[in-house]
PDB file of N, CA and C in Angstrom:
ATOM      1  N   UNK A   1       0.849  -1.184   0.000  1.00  0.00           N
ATOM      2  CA  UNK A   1       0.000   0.000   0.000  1.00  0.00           C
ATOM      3  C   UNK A   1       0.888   1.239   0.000  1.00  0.00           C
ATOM      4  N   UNK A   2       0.513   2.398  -0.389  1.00  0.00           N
ATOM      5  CA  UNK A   2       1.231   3.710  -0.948  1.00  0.00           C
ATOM      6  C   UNK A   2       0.497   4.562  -0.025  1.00  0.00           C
ATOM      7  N   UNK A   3       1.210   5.307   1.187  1.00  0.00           N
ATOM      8  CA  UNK A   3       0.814   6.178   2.129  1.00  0.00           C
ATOM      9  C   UNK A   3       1.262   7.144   1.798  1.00  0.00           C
ATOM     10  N   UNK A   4       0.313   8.490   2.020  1.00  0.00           N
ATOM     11  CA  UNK A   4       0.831   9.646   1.554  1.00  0.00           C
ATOM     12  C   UNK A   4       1.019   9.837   3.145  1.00  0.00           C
ATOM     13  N   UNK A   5       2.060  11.287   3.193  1.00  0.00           N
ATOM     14  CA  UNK A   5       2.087  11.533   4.623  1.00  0.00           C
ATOM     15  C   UNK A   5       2.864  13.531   4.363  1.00  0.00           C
ATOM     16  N   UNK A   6       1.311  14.188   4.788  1.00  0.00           N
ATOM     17  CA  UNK A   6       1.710  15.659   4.301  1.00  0.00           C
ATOM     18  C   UNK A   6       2.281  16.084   6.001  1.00  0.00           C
ATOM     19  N   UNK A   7       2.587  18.057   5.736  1.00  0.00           N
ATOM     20  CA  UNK A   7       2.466  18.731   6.710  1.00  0.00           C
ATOM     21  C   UNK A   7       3.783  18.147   7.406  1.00  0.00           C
ATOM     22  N   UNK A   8       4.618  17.237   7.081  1.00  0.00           N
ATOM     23  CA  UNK A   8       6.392  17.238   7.315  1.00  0.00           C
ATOM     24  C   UNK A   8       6.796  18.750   7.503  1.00  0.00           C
ATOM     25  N   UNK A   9       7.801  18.590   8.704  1.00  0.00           N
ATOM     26  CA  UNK A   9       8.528  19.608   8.759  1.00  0.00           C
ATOM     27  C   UNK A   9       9.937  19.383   7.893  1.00  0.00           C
ATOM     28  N   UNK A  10       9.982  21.173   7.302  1.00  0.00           N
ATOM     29  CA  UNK A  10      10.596  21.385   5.855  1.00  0.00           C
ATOM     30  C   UNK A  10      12.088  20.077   6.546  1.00  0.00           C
ATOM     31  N   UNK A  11      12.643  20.048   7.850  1.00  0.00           N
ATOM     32  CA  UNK A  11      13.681  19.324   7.839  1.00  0.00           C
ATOM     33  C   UNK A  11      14.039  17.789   7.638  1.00  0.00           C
ATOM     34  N   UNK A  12      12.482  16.987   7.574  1.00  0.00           N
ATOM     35  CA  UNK A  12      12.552  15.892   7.410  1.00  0.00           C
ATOM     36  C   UNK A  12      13.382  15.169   5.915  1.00  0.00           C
ATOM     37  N   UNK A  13      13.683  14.285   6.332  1.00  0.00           N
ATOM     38  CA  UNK A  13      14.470  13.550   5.136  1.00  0.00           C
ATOM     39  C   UNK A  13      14.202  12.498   4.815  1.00  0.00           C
ATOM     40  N   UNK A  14      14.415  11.650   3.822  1.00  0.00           N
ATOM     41  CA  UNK A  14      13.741  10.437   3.392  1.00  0.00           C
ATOM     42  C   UNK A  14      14.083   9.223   4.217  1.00  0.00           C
ATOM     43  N   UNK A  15      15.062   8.739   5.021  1.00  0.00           N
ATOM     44  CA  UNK A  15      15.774   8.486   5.779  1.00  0.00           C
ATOM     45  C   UNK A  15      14.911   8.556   7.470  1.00  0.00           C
ATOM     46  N   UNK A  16      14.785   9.565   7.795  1.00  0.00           N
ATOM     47  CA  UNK A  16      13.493  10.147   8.833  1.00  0.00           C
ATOM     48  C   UNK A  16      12.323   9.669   8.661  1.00  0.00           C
ATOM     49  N   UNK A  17      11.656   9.865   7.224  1.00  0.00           N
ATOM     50  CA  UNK A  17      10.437   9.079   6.982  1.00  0.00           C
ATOM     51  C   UNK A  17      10.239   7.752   7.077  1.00  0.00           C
ATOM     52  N   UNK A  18      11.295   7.073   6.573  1.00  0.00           N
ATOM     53  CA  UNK A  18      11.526   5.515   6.806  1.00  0.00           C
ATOM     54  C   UNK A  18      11.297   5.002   8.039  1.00  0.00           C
ATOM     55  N   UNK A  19      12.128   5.701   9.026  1.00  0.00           N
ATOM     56  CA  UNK A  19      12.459   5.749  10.493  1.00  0.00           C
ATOM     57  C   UNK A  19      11.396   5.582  10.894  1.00  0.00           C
ATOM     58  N   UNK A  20      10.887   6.794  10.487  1.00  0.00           N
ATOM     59  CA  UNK A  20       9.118   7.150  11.457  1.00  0.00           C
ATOM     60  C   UNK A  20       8.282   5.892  11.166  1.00  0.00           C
ATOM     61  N   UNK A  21       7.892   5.388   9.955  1.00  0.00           N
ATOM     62  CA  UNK A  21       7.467   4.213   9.189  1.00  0.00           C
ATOM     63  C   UNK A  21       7.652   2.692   9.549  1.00  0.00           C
ATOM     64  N   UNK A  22       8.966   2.208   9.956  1.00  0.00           N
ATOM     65  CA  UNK A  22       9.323   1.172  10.135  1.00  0.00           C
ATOM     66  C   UNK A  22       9.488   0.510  11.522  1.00  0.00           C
ATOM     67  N   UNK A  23       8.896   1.548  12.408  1.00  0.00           N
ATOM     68  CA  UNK A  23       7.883   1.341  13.699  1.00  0.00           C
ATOM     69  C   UNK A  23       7.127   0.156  13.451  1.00  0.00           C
ATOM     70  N   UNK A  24       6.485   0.174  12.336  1.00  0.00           N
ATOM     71  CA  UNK A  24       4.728  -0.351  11.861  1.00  0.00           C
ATOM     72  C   UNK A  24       4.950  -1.305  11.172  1.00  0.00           C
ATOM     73  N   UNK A  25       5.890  -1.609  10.595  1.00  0.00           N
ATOM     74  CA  UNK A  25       6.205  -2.735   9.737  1.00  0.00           C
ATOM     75  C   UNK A  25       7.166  -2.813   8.537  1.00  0.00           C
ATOM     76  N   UNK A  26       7.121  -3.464   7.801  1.00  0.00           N
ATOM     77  CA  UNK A  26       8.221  -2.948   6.712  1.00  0.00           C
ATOM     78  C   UNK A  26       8.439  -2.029   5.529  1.00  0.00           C
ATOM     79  N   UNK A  27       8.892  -1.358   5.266  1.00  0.00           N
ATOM     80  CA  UNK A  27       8.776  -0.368   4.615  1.00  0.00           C
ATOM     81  C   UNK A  27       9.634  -0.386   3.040  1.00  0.00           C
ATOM     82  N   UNK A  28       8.930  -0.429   2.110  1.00  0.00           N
ATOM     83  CA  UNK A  28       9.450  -0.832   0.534  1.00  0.00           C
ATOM     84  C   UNK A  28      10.497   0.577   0.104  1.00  0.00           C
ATOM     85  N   UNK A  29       9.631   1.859   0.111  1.00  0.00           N
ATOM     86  CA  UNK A  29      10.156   2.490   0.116  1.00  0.00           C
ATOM     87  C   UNK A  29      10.051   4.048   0.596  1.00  0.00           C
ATOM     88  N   UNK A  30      10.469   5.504   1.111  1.00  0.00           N
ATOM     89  CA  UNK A  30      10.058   6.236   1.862  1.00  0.00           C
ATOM     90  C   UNK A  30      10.858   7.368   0.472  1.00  0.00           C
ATOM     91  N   UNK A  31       9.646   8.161   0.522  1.00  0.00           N
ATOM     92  CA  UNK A  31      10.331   9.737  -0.953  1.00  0.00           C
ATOM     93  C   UNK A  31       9.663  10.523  -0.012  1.00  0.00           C
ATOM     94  N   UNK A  32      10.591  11.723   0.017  1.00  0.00           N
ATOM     95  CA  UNK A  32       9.816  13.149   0.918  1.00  0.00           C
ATOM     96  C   UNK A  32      10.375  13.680  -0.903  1.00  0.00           C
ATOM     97  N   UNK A  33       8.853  14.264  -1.364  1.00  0.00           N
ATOM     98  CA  UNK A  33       8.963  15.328  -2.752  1.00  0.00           C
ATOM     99  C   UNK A  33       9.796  16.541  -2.919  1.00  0.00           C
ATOM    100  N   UNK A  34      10.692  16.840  -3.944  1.00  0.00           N
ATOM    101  CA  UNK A  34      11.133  18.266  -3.461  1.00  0.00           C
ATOM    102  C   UNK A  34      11.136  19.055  -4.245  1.00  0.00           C
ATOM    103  N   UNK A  35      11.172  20.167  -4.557  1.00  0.00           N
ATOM    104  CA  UNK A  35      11.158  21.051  -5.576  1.00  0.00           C
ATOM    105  C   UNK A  35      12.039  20.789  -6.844  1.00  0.00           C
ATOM    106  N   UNK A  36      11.500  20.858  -8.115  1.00  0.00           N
ATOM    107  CA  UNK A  36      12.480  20.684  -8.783  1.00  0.00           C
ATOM    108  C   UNK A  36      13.559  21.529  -9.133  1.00  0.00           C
ATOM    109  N   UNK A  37      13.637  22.843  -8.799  1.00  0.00           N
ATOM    110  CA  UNK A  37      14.400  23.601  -8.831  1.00  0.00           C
ATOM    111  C   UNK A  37      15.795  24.193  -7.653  1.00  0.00           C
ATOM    112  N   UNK A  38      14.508  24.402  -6.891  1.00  0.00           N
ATOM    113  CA  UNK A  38      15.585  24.137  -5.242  1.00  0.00           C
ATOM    114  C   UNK A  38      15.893  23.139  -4.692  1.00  0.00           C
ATOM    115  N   UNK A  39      15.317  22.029  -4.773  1.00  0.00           N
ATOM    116  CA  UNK A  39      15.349  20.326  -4.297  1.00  0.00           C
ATOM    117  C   UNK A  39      15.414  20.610  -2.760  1.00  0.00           C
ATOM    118  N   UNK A  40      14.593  21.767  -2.443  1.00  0.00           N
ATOM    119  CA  UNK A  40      14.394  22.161  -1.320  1.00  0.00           C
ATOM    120  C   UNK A  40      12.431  20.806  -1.196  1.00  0.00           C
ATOM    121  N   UNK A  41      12.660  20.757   0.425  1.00  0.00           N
ATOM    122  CA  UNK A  41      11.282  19.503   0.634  1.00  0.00           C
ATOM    123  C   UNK A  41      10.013  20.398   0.629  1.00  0.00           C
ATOM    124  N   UNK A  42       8.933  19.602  -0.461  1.00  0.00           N
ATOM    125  CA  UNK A  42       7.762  20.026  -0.184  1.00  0.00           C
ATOM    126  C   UNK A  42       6.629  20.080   0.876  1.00  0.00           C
ATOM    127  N   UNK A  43       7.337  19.487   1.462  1.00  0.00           N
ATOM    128  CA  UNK A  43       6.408  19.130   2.937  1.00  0.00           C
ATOM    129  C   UNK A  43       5.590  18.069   3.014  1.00  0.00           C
ATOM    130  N   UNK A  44       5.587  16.788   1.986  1.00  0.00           N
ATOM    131  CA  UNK A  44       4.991  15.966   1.931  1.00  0.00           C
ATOM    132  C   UNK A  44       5.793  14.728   1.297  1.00  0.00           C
ATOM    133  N   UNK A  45       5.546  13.664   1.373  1.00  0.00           N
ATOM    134  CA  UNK A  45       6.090  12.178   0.865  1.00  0.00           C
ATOM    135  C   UNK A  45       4.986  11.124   0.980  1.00  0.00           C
ATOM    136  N   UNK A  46       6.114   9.885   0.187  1.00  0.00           N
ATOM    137  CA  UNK A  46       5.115   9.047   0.280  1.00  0.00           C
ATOM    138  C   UNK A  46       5.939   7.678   0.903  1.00  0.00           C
ATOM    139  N   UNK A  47       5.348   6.792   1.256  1.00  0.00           N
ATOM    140  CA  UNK A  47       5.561   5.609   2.272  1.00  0.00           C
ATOM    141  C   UNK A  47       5.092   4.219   1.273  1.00  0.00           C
ATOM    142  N   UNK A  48       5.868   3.171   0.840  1.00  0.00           N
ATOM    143  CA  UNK A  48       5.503   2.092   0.070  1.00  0.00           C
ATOM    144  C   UNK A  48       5.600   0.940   1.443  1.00  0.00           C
ATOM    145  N   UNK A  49       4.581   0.397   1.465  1.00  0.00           N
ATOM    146  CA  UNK A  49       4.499  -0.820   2.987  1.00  0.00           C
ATOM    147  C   UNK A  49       3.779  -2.225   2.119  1.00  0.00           C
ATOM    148  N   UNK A  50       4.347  -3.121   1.833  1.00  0.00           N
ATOM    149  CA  UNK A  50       3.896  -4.174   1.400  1.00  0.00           C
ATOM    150  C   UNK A  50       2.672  -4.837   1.961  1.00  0.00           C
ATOM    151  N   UNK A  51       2.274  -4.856   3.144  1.00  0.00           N
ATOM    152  CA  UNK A  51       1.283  -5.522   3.915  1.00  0.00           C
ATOM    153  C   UNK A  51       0.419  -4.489   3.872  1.00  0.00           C
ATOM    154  N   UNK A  52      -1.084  -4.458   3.440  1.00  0.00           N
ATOM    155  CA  UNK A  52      -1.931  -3.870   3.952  1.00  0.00           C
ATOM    156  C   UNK A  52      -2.053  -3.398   5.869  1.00  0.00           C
ATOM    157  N   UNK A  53      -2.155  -4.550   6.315  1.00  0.00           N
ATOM    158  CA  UNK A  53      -2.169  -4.590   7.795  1.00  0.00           C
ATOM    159  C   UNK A  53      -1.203  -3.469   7.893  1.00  0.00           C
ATOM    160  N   UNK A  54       0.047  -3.622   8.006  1.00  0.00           N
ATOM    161  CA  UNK A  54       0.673  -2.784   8.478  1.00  0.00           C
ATOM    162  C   UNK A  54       0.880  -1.458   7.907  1.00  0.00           C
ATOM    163  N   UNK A  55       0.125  -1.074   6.943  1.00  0.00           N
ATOM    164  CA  UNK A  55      -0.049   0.200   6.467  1.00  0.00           C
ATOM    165  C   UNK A  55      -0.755   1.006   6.986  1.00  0.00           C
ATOM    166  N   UNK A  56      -1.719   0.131   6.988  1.00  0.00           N
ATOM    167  CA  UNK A  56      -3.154   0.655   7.949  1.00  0.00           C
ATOM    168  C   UNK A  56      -2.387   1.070   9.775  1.00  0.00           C
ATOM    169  N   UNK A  57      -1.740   0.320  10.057  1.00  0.00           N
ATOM    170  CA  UNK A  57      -1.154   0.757  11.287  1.00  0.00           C
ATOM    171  C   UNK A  57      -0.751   1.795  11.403  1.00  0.00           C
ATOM    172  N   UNK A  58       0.295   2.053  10.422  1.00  0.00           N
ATOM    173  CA  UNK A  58       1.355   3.159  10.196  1.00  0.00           C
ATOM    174  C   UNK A  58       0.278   4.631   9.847  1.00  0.00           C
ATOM    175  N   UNK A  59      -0.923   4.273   9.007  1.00  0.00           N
ATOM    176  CA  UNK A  59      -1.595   5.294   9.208  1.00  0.00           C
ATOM    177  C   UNK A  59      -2.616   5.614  10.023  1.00  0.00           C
ATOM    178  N   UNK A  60      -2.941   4.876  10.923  1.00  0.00           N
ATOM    179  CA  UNK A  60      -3.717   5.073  12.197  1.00  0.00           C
ATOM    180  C   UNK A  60      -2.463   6.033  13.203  1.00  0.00           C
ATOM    181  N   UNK A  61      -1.708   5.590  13.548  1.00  0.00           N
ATOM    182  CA  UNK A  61      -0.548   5.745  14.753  1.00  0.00           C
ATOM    183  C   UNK A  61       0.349   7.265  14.314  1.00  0.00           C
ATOM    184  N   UNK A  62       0.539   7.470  12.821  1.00  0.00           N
ATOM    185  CA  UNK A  62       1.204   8.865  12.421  1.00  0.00           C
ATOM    186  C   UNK A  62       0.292   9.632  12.410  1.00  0.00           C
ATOM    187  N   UNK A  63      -0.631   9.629  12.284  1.00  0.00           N
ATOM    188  CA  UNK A  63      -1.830  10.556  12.075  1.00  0.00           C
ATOM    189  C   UNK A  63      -1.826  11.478  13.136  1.00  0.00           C
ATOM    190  N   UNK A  64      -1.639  12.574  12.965  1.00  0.00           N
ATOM    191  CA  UNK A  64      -2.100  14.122  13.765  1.00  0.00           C
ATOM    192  C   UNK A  64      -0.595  13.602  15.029  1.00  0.00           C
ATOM    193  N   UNK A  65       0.361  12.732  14.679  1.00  0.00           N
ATOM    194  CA  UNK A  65       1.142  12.921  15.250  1.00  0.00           C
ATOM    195  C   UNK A  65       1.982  14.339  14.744  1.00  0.00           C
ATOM    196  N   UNK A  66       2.868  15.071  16.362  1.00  0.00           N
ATOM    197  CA  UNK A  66       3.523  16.067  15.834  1.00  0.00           C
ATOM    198  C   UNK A  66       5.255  15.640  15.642  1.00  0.00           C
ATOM    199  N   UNK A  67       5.500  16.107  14.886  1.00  0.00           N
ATOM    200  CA  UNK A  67       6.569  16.237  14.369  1.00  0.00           C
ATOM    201  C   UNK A  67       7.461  17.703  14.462  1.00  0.00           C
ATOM    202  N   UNK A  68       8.337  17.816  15.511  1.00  0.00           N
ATOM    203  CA  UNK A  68       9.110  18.957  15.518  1.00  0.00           C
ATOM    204  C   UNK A  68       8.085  20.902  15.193  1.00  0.00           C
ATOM    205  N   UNK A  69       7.063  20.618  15.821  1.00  0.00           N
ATOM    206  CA  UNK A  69       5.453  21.246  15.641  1.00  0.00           C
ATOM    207  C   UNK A  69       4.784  20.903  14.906  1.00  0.00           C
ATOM    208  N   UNK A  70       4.939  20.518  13.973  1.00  0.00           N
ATOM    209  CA  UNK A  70       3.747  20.023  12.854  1.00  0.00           C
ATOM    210  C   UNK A  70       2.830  18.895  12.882  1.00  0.00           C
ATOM    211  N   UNK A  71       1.802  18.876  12.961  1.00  0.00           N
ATOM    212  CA  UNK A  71       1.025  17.419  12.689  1.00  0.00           C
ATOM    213  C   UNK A  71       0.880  16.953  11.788  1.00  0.00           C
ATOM    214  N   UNK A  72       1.306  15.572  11.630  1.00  0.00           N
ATOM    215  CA  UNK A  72       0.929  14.803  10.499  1.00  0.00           C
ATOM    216  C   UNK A  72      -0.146  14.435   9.907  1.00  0.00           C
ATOM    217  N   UNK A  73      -0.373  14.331   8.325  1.00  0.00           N
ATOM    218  CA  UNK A  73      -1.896  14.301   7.950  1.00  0.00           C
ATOM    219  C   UNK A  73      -1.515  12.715   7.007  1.00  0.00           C
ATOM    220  N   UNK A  74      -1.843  11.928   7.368  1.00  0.00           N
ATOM    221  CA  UNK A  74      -1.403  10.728   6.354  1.00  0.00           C
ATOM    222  C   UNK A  74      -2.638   9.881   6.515  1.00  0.00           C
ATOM    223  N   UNK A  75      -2.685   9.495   5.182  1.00  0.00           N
ATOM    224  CA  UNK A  75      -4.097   8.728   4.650  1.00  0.00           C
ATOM    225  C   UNK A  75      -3.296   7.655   3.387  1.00  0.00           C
ATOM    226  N   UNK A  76      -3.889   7.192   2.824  1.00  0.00           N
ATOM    227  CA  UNK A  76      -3.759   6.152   1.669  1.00  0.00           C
ATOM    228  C   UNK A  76      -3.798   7.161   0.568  1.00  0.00           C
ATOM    229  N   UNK A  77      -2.174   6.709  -0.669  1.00  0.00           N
ATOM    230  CA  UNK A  77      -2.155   7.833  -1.256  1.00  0.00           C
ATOM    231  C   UNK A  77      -3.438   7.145  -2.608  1.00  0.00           C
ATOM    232  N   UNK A  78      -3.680   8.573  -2.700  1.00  0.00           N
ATOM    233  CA  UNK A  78      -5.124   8.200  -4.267  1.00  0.00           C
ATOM    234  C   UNK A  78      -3.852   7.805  -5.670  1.00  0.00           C
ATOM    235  N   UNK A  79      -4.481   6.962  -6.507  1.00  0.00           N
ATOM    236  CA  UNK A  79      -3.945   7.073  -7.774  1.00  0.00           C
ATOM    237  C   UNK A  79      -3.846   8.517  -8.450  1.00  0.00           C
ATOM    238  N   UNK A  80      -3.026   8.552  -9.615  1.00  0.00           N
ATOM    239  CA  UNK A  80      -2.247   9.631  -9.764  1.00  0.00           C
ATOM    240  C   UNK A  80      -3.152   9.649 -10.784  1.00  0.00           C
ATOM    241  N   UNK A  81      -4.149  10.354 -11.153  1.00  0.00           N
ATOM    242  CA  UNK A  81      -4.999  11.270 -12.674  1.00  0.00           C
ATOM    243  C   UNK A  81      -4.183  11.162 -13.513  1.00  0.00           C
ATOM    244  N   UNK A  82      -4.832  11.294 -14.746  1.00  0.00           N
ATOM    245  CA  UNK A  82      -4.090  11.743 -15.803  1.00  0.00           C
ATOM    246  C   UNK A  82      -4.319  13.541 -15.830  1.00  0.00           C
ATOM    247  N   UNK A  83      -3.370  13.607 -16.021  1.00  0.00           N
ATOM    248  CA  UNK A  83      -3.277  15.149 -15.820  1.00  0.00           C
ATOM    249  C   UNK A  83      -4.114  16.079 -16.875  1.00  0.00           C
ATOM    250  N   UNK A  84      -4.600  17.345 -17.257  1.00  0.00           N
ATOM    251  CA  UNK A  84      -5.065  17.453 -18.490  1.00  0.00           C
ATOM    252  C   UNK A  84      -4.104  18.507 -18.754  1.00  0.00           C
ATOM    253  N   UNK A  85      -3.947  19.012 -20.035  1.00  0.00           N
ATOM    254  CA  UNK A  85      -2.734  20.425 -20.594  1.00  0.00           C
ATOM    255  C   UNK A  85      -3.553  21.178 -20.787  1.00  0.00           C
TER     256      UNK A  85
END
């Protein structure tokens, strides 16, 4: 399952996200997004967890957790649209 997880503070790192994540179970893979220009962090990533079960954990337990002030907003990420031009 593909967890989105917004509202990161700008210092988190992909590395951190994992961390936070692998509390809950195993973790495939952890991306915090970043600008393409500054490759400065958008304040959001995403979380790859092979087991349903333990996804669902990871997003029960991070949820409205704070993070260095910020609360976390993480839900199940939606499929990606096709975009329109």
């Amino acid at each position: 399952m593909n967890i989105f997880v917004g509202n990161m503070p700008f210092s988190m790192n992909d590395s951190d996200l994992s961390d936070a994540s692998t509390r809950f179970g195993e973790v495939t893979s952890a991306r915090i997004i970043t600008d393409r220009d500054s490759g400065r962090s958008r304040g959001f990533g995403f979380v790859e967890m092979p087991s349903d079960q333990e996804a669902r954990t990871a997003i029960n337990e991070l949820s409205n957790m704070d993070v260095d002030g910020r609360i976390l907003k993480v839900n199940e990420a939606k499929p990606r649209n096709d975009r329109r031009y």
